[in-house]
C-alpha atoms as a PDB file:
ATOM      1  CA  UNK A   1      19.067  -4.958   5.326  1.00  0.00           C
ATOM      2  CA  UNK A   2      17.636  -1.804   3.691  1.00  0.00           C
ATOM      3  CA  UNK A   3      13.608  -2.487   3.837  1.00  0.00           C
ATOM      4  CA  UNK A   4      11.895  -1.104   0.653  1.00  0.00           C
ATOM      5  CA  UNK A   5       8.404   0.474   0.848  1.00  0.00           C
ATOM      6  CA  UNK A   6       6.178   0.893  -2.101  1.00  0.00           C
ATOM      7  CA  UNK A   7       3.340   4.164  -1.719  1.00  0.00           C
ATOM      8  CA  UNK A   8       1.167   4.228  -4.254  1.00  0.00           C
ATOM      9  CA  UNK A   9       0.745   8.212  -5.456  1.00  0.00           C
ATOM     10  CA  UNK A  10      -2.792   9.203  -5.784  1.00  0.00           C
ATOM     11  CA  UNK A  11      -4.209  11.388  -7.659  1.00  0.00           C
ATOM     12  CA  UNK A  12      -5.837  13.967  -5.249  1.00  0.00           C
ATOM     13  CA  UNK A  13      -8.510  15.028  -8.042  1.00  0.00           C
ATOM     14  CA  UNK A  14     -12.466  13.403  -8.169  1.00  0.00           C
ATOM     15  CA  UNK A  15     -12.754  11.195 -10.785  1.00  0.00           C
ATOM     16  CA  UNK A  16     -16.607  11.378 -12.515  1.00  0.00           C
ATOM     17  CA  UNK A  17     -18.050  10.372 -15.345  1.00  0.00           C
ATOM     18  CA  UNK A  18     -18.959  13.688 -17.155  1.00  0.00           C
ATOM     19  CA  UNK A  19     -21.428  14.569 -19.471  1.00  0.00           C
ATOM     20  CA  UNK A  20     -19.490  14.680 -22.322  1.00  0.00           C
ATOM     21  CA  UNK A  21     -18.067  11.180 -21.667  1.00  0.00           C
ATOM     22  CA  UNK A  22     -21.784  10.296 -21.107  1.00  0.00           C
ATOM     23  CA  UNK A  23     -22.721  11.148 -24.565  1.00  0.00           C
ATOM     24  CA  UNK A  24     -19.612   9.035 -25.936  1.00  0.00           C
ATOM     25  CA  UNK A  25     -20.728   6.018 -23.903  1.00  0.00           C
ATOM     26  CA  UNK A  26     -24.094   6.689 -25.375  1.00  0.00           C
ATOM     27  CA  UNK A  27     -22.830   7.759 -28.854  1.00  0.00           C
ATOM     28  CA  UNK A  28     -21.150   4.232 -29.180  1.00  0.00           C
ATOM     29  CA  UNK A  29     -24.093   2.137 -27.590  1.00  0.00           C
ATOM     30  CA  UNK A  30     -21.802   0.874 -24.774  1.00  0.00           C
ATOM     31  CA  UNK A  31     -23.293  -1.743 -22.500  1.00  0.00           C
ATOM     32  CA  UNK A  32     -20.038  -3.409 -21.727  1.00  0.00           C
ATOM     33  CA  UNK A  33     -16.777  -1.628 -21.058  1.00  0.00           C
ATOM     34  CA  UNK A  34     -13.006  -2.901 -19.971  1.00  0.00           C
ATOM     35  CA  UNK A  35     -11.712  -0.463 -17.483  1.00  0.00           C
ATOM     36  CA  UNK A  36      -8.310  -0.376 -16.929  1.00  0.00           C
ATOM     37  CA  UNK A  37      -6.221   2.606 -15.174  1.00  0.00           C
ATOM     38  CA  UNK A  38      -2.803   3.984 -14.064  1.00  0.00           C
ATOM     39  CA  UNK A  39      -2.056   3.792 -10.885  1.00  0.00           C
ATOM     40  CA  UNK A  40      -2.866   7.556  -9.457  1.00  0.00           C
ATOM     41  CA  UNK A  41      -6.209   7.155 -11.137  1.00  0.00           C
ATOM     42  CA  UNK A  42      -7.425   3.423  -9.749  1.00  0.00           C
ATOM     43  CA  UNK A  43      -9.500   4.905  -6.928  1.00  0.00           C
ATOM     44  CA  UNK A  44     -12.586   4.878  -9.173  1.00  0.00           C
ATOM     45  CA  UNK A  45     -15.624   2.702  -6.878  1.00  0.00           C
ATOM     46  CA  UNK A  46     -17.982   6.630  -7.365  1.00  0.00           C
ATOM     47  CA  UNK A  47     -17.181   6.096 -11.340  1.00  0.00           C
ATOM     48  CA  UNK A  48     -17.905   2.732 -11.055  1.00  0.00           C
ATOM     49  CA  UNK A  49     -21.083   3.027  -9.846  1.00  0.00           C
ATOM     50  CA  UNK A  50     -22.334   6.237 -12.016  1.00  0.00           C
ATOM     51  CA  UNK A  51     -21.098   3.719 -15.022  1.00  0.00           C
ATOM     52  CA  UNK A  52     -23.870   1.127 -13.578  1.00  0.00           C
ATOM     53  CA  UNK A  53     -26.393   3.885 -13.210  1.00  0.00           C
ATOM     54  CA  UNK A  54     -26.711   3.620 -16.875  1.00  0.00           C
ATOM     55  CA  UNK A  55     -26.961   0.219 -16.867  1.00  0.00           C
ATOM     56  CA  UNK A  56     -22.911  -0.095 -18.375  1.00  0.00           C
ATOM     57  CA  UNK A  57     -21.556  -3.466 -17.011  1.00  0.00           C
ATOM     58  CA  UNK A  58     -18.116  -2.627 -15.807  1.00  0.00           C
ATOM     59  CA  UNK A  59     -15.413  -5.410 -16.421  1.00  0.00           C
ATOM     60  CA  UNK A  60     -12.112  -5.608 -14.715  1.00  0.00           C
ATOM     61  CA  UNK A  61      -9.166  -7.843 -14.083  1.00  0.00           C
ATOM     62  CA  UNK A  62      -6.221  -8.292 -12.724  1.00  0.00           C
ATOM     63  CA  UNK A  63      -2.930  -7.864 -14.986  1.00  0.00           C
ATOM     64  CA  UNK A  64      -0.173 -10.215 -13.434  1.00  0.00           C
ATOM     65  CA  UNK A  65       2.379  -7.674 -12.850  1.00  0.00           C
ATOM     66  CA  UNK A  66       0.011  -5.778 -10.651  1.00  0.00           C
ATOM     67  CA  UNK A  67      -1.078  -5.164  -6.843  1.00  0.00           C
ATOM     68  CA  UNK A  68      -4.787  -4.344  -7.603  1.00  0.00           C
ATOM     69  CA  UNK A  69      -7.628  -5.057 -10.493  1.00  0.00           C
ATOM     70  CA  UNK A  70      -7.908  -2.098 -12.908  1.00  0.00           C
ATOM     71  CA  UNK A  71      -4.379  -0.961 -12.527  1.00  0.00           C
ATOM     72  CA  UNK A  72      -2.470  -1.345 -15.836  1.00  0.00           C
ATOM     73  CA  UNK A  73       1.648  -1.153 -15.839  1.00  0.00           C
ATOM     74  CA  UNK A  74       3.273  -0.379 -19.514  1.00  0.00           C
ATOM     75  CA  UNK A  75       4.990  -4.155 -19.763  1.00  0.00           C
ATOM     76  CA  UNK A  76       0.948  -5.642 -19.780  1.00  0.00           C
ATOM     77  CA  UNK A  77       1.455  -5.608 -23.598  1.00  0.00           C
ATOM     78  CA  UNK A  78       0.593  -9.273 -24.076  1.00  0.00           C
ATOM     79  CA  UNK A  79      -2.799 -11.180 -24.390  1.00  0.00           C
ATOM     80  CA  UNK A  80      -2.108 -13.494 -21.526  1.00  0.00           C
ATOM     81  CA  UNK A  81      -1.114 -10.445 -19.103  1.00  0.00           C
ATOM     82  CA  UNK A  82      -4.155 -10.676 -17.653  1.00  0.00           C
ATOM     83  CA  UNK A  83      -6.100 -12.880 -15.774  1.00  0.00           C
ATOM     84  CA  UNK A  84      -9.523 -12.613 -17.668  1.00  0.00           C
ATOM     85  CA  UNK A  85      -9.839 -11.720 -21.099  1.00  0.00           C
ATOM     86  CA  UNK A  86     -12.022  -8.691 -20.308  1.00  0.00           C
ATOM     87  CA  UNK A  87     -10.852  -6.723 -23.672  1.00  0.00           C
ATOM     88  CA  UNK A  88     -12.771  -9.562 -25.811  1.00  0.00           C
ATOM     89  CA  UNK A  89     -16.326  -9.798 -24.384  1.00  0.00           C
ATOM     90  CA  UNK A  90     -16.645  -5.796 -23.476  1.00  0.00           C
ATOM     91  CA  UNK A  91     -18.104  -3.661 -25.805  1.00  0.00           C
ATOM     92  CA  UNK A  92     -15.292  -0.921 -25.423  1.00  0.00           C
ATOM     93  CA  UNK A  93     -12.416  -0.464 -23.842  1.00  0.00           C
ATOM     94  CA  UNK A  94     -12.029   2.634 -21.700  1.00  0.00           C
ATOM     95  CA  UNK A  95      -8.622   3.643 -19.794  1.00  0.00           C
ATOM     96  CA  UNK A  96      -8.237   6.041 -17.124  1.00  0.00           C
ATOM     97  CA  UNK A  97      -5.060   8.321 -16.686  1.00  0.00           C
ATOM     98  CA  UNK A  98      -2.997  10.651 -18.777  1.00  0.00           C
ATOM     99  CA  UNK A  99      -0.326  10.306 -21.631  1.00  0.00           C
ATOM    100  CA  UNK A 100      -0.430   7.382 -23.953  1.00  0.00           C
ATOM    101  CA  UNK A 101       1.995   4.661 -22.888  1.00  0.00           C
ATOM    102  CA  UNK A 102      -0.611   2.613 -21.088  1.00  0.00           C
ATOM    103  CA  UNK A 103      -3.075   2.357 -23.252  1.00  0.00           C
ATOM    104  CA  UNK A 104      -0.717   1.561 -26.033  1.00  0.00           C
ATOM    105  CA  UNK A 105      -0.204  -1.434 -24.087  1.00  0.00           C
ATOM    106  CA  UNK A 106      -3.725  -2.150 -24.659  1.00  0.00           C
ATOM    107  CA  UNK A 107      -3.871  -2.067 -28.282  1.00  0.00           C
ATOM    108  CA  UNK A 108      -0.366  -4.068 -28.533  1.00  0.00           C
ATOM    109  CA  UNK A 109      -1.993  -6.700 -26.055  1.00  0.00           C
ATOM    110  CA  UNK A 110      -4.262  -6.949 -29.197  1.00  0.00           C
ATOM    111  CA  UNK A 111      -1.860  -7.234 -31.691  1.00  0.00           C
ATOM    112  CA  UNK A 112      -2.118 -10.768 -32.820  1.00  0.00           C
ATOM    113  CA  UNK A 113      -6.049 -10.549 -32.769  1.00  0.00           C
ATOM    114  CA  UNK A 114      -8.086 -10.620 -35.973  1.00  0.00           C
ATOM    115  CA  UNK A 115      -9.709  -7.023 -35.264  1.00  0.00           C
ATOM    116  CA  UNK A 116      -8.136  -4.958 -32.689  1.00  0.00           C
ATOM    117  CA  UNK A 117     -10.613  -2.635 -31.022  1.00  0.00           C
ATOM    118  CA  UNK A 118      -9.670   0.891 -30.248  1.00  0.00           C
ATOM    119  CA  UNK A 119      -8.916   2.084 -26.674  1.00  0.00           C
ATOM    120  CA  UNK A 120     -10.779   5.028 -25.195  1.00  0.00           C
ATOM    121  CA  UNK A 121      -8.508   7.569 -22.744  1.00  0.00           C
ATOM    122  CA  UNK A 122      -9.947   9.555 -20.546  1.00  0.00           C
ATOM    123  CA  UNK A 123      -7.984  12.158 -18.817  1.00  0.00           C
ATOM    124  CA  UNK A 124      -9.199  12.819 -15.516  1.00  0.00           C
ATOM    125  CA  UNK A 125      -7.363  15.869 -15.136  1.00  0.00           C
ATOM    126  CA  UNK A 126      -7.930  17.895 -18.450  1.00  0.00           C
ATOM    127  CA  UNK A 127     -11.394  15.892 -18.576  1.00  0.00           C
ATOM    128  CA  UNK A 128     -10.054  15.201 -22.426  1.00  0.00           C
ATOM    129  CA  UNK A 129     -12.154  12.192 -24.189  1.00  0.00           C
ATOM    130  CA  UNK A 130      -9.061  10.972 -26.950  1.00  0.00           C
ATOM    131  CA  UNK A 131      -9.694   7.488 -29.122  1.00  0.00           C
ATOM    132  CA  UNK A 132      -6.497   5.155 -30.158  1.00  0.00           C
ATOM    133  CA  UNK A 133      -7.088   2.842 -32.585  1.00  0.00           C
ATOM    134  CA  UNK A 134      -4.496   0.241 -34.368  1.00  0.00           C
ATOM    135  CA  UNK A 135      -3.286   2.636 -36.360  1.00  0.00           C
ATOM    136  CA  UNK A 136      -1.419   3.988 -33.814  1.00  0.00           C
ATOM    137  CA  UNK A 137       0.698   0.706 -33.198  1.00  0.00           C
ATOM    138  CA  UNK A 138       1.070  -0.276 -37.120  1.00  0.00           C
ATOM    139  CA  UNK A 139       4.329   0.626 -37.419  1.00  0.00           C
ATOM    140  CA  UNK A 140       5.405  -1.589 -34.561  1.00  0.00           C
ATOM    141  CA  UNK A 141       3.391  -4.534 -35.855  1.00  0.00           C
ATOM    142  CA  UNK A 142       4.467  -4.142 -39.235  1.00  0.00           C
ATOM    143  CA  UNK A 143       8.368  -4.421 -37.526  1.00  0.00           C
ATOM    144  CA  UNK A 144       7.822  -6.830 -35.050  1.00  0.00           C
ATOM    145  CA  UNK A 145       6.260  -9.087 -38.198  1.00  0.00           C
ATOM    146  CA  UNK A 146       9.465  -8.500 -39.491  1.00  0.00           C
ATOM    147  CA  UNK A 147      11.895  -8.773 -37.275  1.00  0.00           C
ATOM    148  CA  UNK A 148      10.734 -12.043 -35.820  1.00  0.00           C
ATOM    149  CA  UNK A 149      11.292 -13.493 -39.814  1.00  0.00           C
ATOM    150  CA  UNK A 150      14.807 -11.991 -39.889  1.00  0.00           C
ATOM    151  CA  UNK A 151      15.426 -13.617 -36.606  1.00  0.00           C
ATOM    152  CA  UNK A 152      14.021 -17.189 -37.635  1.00  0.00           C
ATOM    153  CA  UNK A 153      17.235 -16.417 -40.466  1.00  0.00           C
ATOM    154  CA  UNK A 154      19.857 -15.323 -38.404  1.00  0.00           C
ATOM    155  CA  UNK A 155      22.587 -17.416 -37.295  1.00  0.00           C
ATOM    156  CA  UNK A 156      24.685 -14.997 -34.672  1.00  0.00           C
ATOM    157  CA  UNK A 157      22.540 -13.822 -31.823  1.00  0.00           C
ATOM    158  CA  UNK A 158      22.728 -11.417 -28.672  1.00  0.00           C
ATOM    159  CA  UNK A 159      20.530 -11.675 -25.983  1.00  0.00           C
ATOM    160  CA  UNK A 160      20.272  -8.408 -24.025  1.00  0.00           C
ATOM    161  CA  UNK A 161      20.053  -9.128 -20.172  1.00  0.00           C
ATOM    162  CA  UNK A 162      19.654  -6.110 -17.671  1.00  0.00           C
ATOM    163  CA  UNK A 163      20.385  -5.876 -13.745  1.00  0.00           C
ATOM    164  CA  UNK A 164      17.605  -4.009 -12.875  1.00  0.00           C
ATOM    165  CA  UNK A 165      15.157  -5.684 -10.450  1.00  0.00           C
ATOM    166  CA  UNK A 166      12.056  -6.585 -11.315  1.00  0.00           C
ATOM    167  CA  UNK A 167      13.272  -7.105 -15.278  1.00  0.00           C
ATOM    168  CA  UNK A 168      16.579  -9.178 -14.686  1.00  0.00           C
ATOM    169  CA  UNK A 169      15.959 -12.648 -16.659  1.00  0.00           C
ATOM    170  CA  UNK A 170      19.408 -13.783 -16.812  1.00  0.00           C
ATOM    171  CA  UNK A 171      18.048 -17.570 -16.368  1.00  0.00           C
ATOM    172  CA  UNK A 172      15.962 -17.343 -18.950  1.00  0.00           C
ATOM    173  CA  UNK A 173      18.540 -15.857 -20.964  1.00  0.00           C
ATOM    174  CA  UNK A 174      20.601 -19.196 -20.035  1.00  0.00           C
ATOM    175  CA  UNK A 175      18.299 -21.244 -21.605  1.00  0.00           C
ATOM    176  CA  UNK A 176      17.650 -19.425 -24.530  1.00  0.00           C
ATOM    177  CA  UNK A 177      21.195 -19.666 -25.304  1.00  0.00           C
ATOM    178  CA  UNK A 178      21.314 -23.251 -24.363  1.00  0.00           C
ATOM    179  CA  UNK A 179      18.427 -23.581 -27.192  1.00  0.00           C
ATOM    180  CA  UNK A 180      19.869 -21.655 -29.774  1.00  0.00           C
ATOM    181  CA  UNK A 181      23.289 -23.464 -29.854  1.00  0.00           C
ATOM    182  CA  UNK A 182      21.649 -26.967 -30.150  1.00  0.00           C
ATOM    183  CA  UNK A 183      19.689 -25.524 -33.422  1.00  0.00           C
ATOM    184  CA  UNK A 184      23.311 -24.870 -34.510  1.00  0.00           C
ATOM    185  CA  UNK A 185      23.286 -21.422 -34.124  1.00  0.00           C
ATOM    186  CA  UNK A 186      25.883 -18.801 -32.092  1.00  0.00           C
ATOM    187  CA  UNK A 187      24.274 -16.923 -29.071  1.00  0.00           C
ATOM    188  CA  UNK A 188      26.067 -14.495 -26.896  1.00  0.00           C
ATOM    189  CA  UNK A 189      24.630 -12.970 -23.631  1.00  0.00           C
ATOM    190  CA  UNK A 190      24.974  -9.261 -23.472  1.00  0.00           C
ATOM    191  CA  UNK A 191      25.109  -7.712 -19.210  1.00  0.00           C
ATOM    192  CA  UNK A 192      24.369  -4.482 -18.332  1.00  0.00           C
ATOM    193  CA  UNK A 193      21.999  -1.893 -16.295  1.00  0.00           C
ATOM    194  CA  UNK A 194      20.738  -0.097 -18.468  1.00  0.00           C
ATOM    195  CA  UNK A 195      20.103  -0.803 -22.372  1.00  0.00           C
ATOM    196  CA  UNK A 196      20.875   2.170 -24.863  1.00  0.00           C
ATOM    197  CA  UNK A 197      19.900   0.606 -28.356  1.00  0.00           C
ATOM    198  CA  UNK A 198      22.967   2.580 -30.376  1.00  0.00           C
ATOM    199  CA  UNK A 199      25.402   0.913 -28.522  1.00  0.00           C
ATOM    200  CA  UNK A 200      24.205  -2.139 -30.325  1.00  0.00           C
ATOM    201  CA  UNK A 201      25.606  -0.812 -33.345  1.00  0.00           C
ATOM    202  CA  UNK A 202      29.211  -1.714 -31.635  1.00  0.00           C
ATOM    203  CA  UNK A 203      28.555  -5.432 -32.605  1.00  0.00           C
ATOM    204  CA  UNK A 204      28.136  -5.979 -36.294  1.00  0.00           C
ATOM    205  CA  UNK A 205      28.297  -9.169 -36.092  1.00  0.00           C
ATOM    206  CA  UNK A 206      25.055  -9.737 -34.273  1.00  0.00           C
ATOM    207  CA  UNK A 207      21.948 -10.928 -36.592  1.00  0.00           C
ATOM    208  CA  UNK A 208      19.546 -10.213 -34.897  1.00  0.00           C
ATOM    209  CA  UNK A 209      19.034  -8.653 -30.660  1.00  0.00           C
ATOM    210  CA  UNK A 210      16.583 -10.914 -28.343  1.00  0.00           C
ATOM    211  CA  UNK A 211      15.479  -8.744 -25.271  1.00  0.00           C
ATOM    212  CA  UNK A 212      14.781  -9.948 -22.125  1.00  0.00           C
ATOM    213  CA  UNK A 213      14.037  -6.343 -20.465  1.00  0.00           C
ATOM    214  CA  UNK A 214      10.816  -4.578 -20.174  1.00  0.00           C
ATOM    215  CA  UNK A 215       9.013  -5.656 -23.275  1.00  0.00           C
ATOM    216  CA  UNK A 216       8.225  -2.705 -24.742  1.00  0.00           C
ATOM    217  CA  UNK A 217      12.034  -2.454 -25.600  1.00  0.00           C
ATOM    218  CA  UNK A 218      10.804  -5.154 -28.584  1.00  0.00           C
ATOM    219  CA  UNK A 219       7.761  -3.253 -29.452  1.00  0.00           C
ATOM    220  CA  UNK A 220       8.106   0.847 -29.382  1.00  0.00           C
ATOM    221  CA  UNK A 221      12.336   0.594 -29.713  1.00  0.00           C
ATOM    222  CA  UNK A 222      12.171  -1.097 -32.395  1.00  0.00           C
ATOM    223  CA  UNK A 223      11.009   1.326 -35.143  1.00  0.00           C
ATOM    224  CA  UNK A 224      14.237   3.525 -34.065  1.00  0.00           C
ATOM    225  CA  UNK A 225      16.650   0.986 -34.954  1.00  0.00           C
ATOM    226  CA  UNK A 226      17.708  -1.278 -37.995  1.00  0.00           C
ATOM    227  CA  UNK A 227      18.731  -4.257 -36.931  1.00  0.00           C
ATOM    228  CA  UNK A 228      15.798  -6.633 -35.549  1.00  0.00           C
ATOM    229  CA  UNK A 229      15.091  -7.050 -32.220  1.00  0.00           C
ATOM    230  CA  UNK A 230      12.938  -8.958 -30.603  1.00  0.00           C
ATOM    231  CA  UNK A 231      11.070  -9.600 -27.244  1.00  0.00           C
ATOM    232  CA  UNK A 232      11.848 -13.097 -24.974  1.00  0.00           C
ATOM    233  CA  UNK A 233       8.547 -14.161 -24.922  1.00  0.00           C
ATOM    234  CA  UNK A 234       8.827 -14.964 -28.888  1.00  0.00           C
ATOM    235  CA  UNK A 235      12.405 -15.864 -29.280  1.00  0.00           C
ATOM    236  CA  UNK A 236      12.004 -19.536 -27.844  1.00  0.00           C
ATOM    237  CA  UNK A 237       9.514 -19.974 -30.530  1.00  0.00           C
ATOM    238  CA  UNK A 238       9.561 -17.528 -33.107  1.00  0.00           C
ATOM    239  CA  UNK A 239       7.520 -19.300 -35.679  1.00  0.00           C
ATOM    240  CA  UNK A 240       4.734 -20.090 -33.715  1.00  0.00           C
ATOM    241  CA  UNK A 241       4.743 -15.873 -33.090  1.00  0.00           C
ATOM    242  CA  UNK A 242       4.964 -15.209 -36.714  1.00  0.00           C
ATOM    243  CA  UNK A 243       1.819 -17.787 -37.054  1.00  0.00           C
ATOM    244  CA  UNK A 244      -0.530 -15.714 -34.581  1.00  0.00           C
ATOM    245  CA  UNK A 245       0.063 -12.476 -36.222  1.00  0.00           C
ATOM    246  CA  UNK A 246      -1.916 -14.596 -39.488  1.00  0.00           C
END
């Protein structure tokens, strides 16, 4: 039996709190702040404790997903990802790392929230200070709004099921289909290892796509393709979605 072995890879860098994000921190009158980080950036205990210098309470959690508090995987897109709601009772929310993928995740985990508050990124590396706010993820909300109201309407629909570990929901899939059908509808489970979204255009008679992959297949894909698509965790009850966006 082949024996797998996960390393995390650390950053090698020295993560501080510099002066120019001091004068942010100040700048915004933070006294609260929701760290979350990558994993090559999570070694952060000499941050955390310049942070409480200034008398910043740090908050942190756990996203499910995850080996260790702080770390934050792409997929932790939803409000119940996490084990505490950190993001609501912090004054800011401040990720650590490079690139934006993560901290999208961040704002999307927001996206049914009355006021979604912007994520600060701070790039160890380039020691860059950049601010992401929801206009960065409109587009996706505005399709995800309406996709899940063109999937309420459809009548034929695929359900996308990969083979890769770790996002492999063919159960799930099983019952999905098992629910659609008894609403009267048609549901058809689609198998593969990898998804590539214009091969979809292969089956015109599809409605409307439900995927059960890495979720943000149903939130970043889906502003590259027509037909709607949307995420497993909504398709068993799509109105109830549509209701929490307000």
């Amino acid at each position: 039996m082949t024996e797998l072995v996960f390393i995390d890879a650390k950053w090698d860098g020295k993560i501080e709190l510099t002066e120019k994000l001091k004068e942010y921190l100040k700048k915004h009158k933070t006294k609260s702040l929701a760290l979350f980080a990558s994993t090559q950036f999570t070694d952060l205990d000499e941050f955390i404790n310049q942070l409480e210098i200034l008398e910043i309470k740090v908050n942190t959690t756990k996203a499910k997903r995850t080996s260790d508090k702080i770390q934050i995987l792409g997929c932790d897109c939803y409000s119940n990802s996490f084990e505490n709601s950190i993001i609501e009772e912090s004054d800011l929310i401040l990720y650590i790392g490079d690139g934006l993928f993560h901290p999208k995740a961040l704002l999307l985990a927001q996206a049914k929230t009355q006021r979604i508050k912007p994520v600060t990124t701070f790039n160890p590396m380039s020691n860059s200070i950049e601010e992401l706010d929801k206009d960065s993820i409109e587009n996706q909300i505005t399709r995800m709004k309406r996709n899940l109201k063109m999937y309420v309407n459809s009548t034929t629909i695929g359900i996308l099921v990969t083979i890769k570990p770790g996002q492999q929901y063919f159960n799930s899939a099983k019952k999905l289909k098992e629910q659609l059908e008894k609403e009267g509808k048609k549901a058809y489970i689609f198998i593969g290892n990898s998804l590539d979204l214009n091969d979809l255009e292969n089956y015109t008679f599809i409605q409307s796509w439900v995927n059960t992959a890495c979720p943000r297949i149903g939130t970043d894909d889906i502003v590259n393709t027509d037909k709607p698509i949307i995420n497993l965790h909504e398709a068993f009850n799509p109105t109830k979605a549509l209701e929490e966006f307000g």
